[in-house]
N, C-alpha and C. Protein backbone atom coordinates (compact mmCIF):
# COMPACT_ATOMS: atom_id res chain seq x y z
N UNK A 1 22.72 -26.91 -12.18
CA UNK A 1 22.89 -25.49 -11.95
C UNK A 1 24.36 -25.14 -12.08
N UNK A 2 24.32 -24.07 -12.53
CA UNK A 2 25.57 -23.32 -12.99
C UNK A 2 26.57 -23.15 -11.91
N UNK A 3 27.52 -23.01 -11.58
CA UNK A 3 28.81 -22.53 -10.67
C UNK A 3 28.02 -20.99 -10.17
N UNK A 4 28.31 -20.07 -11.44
CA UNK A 4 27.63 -18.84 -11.26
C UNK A 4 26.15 -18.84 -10.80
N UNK A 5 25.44 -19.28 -10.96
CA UNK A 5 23.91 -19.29 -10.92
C UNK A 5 23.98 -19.34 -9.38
N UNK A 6 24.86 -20.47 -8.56
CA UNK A 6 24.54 -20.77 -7.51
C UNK A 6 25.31 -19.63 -6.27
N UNK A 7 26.30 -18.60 -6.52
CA UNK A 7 27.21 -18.13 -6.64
C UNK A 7 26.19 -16.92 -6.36
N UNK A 8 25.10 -16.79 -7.25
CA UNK A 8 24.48 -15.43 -7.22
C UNK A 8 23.35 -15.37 -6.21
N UNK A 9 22.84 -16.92 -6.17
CA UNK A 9 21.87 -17.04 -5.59
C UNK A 9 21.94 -17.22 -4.07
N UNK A 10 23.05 -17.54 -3.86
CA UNK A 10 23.86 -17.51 -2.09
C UNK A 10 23.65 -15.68 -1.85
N UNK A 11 24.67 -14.68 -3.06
CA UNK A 11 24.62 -13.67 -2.70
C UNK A 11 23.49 -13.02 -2.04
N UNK A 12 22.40 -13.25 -3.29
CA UNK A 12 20.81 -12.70 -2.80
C UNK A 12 20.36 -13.11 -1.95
N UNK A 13 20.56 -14.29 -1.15
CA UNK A 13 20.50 -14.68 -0.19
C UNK A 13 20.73 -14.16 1.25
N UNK A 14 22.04 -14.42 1.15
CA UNK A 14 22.54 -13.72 2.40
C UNK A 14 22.65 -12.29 2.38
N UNK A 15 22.55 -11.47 1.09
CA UNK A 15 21.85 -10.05 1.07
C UNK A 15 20.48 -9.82 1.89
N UNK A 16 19.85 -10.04 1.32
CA UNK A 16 18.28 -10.24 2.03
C UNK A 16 18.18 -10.45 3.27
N UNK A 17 18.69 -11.32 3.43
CA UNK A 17 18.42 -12.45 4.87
C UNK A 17 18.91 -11.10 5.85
N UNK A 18 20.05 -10.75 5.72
CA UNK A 18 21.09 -9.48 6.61
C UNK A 18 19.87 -8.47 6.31
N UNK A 19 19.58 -8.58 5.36
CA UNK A 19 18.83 -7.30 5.95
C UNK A 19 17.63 -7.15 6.34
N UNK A 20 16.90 -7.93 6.06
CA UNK A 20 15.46 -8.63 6.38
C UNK A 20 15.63 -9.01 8.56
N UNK A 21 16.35 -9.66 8.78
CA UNK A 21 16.92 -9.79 10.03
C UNK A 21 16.95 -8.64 10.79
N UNK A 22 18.21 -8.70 11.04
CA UNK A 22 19.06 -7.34 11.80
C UNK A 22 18.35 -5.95 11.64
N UNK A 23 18.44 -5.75 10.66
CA UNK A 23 17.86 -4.52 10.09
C UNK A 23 16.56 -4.13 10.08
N UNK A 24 15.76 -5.15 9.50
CA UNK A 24 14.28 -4.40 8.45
C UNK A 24 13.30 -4.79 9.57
N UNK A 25 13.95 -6.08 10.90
CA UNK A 25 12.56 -6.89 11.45
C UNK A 25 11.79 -6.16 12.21
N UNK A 26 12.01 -5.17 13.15
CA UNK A 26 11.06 -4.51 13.68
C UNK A 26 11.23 -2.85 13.00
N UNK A 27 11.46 -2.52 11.83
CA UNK A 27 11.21 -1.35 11.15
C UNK A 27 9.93 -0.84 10.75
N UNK A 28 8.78 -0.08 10.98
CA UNK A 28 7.49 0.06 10.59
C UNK A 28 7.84 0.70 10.56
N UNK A 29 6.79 1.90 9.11
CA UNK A 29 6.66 3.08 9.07
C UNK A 29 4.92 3.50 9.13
N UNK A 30 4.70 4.46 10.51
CA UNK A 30 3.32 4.49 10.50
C UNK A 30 2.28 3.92 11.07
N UNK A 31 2.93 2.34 11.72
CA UNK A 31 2.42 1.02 11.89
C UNK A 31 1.20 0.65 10.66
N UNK A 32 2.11 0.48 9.54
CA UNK A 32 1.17 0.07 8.32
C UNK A 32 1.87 -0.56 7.54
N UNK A 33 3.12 0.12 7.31
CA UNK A 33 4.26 0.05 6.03
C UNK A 33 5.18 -1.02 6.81
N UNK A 34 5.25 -2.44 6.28
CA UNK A 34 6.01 -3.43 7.29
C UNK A 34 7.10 -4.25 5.80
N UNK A 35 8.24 -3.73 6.02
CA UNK A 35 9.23 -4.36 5.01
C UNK A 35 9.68 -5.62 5.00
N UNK A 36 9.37 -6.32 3.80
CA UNK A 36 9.64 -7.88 3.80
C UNK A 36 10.33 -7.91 2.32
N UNK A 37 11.56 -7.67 2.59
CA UNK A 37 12.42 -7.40 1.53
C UNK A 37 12.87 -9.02 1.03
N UNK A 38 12.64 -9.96 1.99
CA UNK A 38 13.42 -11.91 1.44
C UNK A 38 12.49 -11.86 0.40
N UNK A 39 11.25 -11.36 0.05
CA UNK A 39 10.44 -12.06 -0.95
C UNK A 39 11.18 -11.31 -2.15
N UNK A 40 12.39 -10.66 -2.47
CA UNK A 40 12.74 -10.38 -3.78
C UNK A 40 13.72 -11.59 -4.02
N UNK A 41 14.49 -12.45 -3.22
CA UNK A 41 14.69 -13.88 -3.55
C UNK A 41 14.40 -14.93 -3.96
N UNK A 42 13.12 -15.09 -3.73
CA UNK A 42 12.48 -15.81 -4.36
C UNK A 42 11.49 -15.10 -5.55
N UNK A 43 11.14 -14.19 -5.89
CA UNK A 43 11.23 -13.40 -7.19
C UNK A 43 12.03 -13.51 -8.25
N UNK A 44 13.50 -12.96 -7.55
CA UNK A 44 14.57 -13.04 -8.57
C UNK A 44 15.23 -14.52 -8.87
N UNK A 45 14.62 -15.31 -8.54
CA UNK A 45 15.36 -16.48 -8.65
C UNK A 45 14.83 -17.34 -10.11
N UNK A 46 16.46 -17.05 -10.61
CA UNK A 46 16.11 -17.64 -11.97
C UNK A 46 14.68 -18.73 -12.43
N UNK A 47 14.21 -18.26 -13.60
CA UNK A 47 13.12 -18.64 -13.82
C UNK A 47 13.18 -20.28 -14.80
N UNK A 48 14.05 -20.40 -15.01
CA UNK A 48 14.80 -21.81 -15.02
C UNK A 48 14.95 -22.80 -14.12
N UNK A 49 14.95 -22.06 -13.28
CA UNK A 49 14.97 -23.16 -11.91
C UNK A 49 14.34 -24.06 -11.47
N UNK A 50 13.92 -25.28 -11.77
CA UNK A 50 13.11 -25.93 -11.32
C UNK A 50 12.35 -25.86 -10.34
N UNK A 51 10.87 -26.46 -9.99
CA UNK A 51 9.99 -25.57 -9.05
C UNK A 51 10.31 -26.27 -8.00
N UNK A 52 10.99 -27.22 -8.17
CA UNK A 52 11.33 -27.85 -6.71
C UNK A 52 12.22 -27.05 -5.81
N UNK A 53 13.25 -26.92 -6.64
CA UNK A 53 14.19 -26.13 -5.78
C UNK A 53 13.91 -25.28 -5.55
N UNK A 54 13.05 -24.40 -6.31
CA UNK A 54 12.62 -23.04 -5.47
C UNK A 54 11.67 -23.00 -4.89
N UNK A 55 10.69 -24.27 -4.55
CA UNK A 55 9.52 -24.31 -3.64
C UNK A 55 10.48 -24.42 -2.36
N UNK A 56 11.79 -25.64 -2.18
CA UNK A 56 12.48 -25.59 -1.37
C UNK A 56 13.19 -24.63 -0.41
N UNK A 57 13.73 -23.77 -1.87
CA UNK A 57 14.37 -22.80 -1.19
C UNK A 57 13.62 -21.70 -0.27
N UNK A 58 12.39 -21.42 -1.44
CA UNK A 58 11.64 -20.52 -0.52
C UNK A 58 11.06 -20.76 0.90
N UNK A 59 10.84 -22.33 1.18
CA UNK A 59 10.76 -23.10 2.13
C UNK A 59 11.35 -22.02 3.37
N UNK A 60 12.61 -22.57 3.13
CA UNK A 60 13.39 -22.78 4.27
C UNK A 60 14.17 -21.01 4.51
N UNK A 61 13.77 -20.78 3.49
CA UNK A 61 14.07 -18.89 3.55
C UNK A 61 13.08 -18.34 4.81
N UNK A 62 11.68 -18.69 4.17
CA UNK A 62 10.54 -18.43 5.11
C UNK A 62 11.07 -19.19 6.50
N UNK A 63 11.13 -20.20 6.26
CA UNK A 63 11.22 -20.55 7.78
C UNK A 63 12.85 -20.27 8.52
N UNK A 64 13.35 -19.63 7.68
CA UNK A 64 14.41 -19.03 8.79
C UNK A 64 14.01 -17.25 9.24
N UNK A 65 13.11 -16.95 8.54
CA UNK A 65 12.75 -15.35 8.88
C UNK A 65 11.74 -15.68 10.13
N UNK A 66 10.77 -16.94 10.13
CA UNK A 66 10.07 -17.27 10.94
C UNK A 66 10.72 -17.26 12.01
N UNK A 67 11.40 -18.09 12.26
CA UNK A 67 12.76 -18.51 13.76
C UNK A 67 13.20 -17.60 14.11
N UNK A 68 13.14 -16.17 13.12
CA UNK A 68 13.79 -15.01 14.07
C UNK A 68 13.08 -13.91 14.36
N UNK A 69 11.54 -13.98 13.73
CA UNK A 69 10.20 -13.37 13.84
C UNK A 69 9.53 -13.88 15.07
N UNK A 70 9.56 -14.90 15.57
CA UNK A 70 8.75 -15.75 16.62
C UNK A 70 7.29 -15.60 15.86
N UNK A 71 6.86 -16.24 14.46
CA UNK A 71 5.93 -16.80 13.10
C UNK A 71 5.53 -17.77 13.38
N UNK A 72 4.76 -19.07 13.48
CA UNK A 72 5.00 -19.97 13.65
C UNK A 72 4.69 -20.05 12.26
N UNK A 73 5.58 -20.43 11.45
CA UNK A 73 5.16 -20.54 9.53
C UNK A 73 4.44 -19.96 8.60
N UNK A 74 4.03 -19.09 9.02
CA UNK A 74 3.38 -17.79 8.37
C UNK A 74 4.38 -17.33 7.42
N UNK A 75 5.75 -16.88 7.31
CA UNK A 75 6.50 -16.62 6.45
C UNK A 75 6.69 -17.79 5.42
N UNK A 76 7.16 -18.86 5.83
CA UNK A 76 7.54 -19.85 5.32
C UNK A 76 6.02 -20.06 4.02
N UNK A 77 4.84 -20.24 4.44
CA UNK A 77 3.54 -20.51 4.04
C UNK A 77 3.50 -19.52 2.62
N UNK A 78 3.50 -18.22 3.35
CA UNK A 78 3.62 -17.16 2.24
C UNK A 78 4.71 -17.42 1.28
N UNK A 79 5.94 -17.69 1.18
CA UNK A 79 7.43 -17.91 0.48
C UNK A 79 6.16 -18.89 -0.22
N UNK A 80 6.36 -20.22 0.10
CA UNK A 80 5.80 -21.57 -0.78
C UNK A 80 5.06 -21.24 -1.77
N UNK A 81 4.12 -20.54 -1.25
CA UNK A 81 2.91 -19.92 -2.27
C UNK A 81 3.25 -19.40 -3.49
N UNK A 82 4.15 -18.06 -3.07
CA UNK A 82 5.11 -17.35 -3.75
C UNK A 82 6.02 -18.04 -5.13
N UNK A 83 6.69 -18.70 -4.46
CA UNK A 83 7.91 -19.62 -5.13
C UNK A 83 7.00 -20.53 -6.17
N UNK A 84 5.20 -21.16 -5.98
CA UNK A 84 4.71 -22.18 -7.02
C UNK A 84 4.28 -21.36 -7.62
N UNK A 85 3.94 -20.03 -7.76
CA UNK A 85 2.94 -19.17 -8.86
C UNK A 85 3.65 -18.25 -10.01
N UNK A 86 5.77 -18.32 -8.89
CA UNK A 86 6.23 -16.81 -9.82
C UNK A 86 6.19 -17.55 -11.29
N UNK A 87 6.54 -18.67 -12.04
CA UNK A 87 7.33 -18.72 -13.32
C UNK A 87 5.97 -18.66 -13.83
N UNK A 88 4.90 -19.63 -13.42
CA UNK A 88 3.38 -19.19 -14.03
C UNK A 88 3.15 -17.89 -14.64
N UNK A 89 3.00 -16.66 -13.41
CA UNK A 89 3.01 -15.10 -13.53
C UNK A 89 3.68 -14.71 -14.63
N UNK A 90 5.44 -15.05 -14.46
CA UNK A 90 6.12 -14.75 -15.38
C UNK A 90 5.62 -14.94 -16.82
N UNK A 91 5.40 -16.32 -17.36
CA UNK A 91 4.68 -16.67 -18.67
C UNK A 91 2.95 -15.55 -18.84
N UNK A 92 2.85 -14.92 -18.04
CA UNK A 92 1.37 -14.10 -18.23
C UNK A 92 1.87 -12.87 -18.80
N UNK A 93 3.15 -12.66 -17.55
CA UNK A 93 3.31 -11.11 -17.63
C UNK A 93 4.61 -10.55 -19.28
N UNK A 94 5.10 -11.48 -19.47
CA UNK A 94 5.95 -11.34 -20.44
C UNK A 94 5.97 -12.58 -21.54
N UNK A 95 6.07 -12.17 -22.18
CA UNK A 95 5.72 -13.06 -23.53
C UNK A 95 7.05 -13.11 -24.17
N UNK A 96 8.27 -13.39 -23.86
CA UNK A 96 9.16 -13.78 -23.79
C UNK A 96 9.46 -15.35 -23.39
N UNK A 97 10.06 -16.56 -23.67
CA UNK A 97 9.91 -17.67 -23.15
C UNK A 97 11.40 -17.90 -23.30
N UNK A 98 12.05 -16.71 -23.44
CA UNK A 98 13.79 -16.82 -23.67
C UNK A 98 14.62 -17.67 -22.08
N UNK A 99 15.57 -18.54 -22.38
CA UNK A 99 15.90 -19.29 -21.80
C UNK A 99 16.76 -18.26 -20.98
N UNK A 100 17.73 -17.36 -21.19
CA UNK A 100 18.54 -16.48 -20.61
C UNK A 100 17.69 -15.33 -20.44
N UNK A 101 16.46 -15.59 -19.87
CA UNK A 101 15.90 -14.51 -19.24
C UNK A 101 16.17 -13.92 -18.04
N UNK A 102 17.02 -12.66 -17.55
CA UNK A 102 17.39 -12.64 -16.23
C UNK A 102 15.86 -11.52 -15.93
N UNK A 103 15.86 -12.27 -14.73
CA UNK A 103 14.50 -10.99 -13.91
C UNK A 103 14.59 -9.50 -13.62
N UNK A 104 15.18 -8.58 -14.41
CA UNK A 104 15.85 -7.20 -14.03
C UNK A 104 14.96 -6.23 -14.19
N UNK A 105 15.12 -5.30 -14.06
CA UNK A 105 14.39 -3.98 -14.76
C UNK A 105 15.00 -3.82 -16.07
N UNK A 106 16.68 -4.07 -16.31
CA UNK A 106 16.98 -4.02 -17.66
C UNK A 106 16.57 -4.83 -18.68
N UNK A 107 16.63 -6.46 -18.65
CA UNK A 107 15.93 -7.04 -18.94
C UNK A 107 14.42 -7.18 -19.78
N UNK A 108 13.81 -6.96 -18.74
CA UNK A 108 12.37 -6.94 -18.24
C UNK A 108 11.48 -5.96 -18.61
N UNK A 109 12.36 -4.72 -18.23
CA UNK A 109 11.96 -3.16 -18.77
C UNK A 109 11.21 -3.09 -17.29
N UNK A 110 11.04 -1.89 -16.68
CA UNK A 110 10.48 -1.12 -15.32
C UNK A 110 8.59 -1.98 -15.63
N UNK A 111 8.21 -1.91 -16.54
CA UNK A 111 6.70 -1.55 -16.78
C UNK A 111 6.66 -3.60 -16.45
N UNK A 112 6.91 -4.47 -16.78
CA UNK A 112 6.63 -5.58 -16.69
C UNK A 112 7.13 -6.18 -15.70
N UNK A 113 8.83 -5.38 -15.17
CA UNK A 113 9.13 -5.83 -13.89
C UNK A 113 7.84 -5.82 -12.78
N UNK A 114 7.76 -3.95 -12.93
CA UNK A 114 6.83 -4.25 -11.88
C UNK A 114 5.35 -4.99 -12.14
N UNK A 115 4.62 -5.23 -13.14
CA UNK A 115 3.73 -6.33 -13.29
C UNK A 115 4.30 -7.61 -12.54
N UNK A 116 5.15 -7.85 -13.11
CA UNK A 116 5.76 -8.97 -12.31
C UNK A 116 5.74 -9.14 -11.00
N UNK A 117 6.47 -8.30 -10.31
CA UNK A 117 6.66 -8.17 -8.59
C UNK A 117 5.91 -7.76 -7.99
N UNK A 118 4.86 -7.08 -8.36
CA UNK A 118 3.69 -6.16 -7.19
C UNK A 118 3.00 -7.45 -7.10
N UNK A 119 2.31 -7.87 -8.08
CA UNK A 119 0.83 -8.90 -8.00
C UNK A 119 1.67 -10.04 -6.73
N UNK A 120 2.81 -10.35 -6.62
CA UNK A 120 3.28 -11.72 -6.37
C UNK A 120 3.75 -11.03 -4.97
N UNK A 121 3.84 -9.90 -4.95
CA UNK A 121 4.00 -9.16 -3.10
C UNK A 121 3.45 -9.23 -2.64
N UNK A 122 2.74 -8.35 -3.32
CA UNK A 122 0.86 -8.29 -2.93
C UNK A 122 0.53 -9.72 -2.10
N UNK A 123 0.48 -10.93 -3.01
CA UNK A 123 -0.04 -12.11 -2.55
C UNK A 123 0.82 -12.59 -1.02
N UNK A 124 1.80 -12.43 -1.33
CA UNK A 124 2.90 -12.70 0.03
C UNK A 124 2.36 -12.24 1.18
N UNK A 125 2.29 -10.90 1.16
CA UNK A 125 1.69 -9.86 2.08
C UNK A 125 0.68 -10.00 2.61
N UNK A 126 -0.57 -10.29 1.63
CA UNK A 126 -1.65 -10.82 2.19
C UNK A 126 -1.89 -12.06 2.48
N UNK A 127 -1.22 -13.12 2.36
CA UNK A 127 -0.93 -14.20 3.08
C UNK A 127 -0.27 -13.91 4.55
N UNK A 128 0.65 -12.94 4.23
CA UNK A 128 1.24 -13.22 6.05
C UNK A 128 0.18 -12.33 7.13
N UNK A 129 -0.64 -11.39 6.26
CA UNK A 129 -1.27 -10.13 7.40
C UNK A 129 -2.69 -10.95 7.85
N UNK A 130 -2.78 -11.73 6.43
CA UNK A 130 -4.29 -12.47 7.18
C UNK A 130 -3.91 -13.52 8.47
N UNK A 131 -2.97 -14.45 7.95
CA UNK A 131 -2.57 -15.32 8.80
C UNK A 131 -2.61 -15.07 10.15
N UNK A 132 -1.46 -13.77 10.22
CA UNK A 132 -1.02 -13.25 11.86
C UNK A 132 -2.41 -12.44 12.36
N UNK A 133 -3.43 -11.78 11.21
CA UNK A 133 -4.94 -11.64 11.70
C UNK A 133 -5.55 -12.56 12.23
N UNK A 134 -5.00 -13.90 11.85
CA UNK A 134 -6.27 -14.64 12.52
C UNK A 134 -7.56 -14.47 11.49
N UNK A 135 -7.19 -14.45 10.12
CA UNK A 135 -8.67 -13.74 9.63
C UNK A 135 -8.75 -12.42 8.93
N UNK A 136 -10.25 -12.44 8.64
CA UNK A 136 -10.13 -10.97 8.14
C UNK A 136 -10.61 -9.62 9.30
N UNK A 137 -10.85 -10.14 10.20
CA UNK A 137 -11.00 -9.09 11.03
C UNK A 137 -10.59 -7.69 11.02
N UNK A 138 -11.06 -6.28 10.74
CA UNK A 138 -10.56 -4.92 10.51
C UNK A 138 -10.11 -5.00 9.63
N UNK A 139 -10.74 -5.42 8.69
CA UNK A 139 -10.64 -5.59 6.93
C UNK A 139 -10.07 -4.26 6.49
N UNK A 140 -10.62 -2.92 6.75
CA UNK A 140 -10.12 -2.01 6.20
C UNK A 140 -8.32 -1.47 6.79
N UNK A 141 -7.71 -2.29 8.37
CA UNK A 141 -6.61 -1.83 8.67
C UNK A 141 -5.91 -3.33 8.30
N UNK A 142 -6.51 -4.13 7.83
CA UNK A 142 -5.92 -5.12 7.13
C UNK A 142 -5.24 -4.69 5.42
N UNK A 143 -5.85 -4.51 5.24
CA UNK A 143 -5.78 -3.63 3.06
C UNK A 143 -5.00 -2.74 3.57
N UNK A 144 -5.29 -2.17 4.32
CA UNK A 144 -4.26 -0.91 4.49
C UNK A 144 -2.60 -1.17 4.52
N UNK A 145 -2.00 -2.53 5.83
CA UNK A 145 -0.74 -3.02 6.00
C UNK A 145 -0.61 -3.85 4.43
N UNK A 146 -1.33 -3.99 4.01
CA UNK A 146 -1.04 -5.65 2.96
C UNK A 146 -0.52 -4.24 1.46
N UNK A 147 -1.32 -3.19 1.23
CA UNK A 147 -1.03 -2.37 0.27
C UNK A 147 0.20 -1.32 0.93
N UNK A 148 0.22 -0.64 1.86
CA UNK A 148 1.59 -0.13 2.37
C UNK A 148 2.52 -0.92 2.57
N UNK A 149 2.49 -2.12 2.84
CA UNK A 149 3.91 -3.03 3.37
C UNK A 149 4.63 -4.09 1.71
N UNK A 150 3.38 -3.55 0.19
CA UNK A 150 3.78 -4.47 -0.89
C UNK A 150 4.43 -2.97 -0.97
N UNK A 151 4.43 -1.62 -1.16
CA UNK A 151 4.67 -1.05 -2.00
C UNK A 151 5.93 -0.77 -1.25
N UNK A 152 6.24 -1.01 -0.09
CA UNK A 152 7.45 -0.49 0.65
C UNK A 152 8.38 -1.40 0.42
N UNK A 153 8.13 -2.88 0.68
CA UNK A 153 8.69 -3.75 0.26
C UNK A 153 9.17 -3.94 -1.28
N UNK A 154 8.52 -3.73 -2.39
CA UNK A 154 8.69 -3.20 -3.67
C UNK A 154 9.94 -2.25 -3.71
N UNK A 155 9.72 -1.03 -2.88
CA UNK A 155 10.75 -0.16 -3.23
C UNK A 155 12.25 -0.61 -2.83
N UNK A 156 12.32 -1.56 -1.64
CA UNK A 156 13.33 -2.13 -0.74
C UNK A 156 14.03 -2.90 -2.09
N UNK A 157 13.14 -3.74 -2.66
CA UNK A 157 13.59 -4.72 -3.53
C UNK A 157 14.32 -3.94 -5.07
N UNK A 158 13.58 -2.94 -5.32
CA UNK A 158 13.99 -2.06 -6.40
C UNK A 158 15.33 -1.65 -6.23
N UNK A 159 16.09 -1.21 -5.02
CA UNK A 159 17.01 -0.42 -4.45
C UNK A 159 18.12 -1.39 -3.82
N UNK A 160 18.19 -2.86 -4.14
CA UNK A 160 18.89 -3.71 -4.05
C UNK A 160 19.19 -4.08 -5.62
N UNK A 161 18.22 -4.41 -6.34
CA UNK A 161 18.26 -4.51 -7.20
C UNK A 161 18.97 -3.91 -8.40
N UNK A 162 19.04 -2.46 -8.38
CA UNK A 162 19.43 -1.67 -8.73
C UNK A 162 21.03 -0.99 -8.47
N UNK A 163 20.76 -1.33 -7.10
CA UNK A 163 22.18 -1.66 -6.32
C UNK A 163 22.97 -2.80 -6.82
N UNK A 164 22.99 -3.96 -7.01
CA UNK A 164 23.51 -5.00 -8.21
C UNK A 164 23.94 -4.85 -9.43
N UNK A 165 22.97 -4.24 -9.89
CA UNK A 165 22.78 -4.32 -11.61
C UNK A 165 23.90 -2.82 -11.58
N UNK A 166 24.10 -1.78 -10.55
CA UNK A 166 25.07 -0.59 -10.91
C UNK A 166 26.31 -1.19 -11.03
N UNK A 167 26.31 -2.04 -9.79
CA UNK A 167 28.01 -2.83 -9.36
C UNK A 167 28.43 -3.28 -10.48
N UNK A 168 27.20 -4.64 -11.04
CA UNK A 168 27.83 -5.30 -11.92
C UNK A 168 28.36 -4.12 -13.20
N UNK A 169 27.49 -3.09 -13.57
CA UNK A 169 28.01 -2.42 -14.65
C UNK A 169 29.47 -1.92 -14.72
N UNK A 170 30.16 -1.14 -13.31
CA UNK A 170 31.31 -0.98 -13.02
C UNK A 170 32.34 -1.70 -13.05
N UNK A 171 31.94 -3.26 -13.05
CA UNK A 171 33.15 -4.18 -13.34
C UNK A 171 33.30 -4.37 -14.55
């Protein structure tokens, strides 16, 4: 791994993490809409990356949101999942196999980004809402948090994202 690569991937890191934490952990809107903004880290994480390291990383991402959620691995579970399916997805959703593929909206274009990121929220989401359900129990206020909390989370991730990609243009 690159100097830079690793450089960027600390940033998104400790971006997320700060705000996922401090910020986003007890934020609901509605009690439906529940923001889990770390899963654009393991999204954006270069698709080059070997799946180890990013099964790893997502690992231990999850299980530090866990430690400050009181989760017992419910985050962590969801990340893992996450982190073995994105480069798969990726090869579905874009037919591109370019080595300097960065994960952007510029990149990517809006229409495949989000192919990309909803399906793989989605899954996150409904991994952590069943889990902490216990099940599917109140199936219909279950769909309800798992589809309000991908699309909120989506927008969180868009607006960081976007937030990056302006900075970098200004330098």
């Amino acid at each position: 791994m690159s100097r830079k690569l690793i450089v960027r991937l600390a940033f998104y890191f400790l971006l997320l993490v700060v705000l996922q934490i401090p910020l986003l952990h007890n934020w609901v809107l509605y009690d439906v809409a529940f923001p889990f903004p770390y899963i654009g880290f393991i999204l954006l994480m270069p698709h080059t990356l070997p799946k180890g390291w990013a099964i790893t990383l997502a690992f231990f991402l999850g299980l530090l949101i866990d430690v400050f959620s009181n989760t017992p691995g419910i985050h962590a579970s969801a990340s893992v999942l996450v982190a073995y399916y994105r480069v798969s997805w990726l090869q579905v959703v874009s037919d591109s196999s370019n080595e300097e593929m960065d994960l952007t909206f510029l990149f990517l274009g809006t229409s495949k980004f989000t192919l990309f990121m909803l399906p793989l929220i989605f899954i996150h989401h409904a991994v952590i809402f069943v889990l902490e359900n216990e099940g599917f129990k109140w199936a219909g206020m279950l769909l309800s948090k798992v589809l309000w909390s991908t699309f909120f989370s989506y927008f969180l991730i868009c607006l960081v994202t976007l937030s990056v990609v302006s900075n970098k243009r200004r330098k």
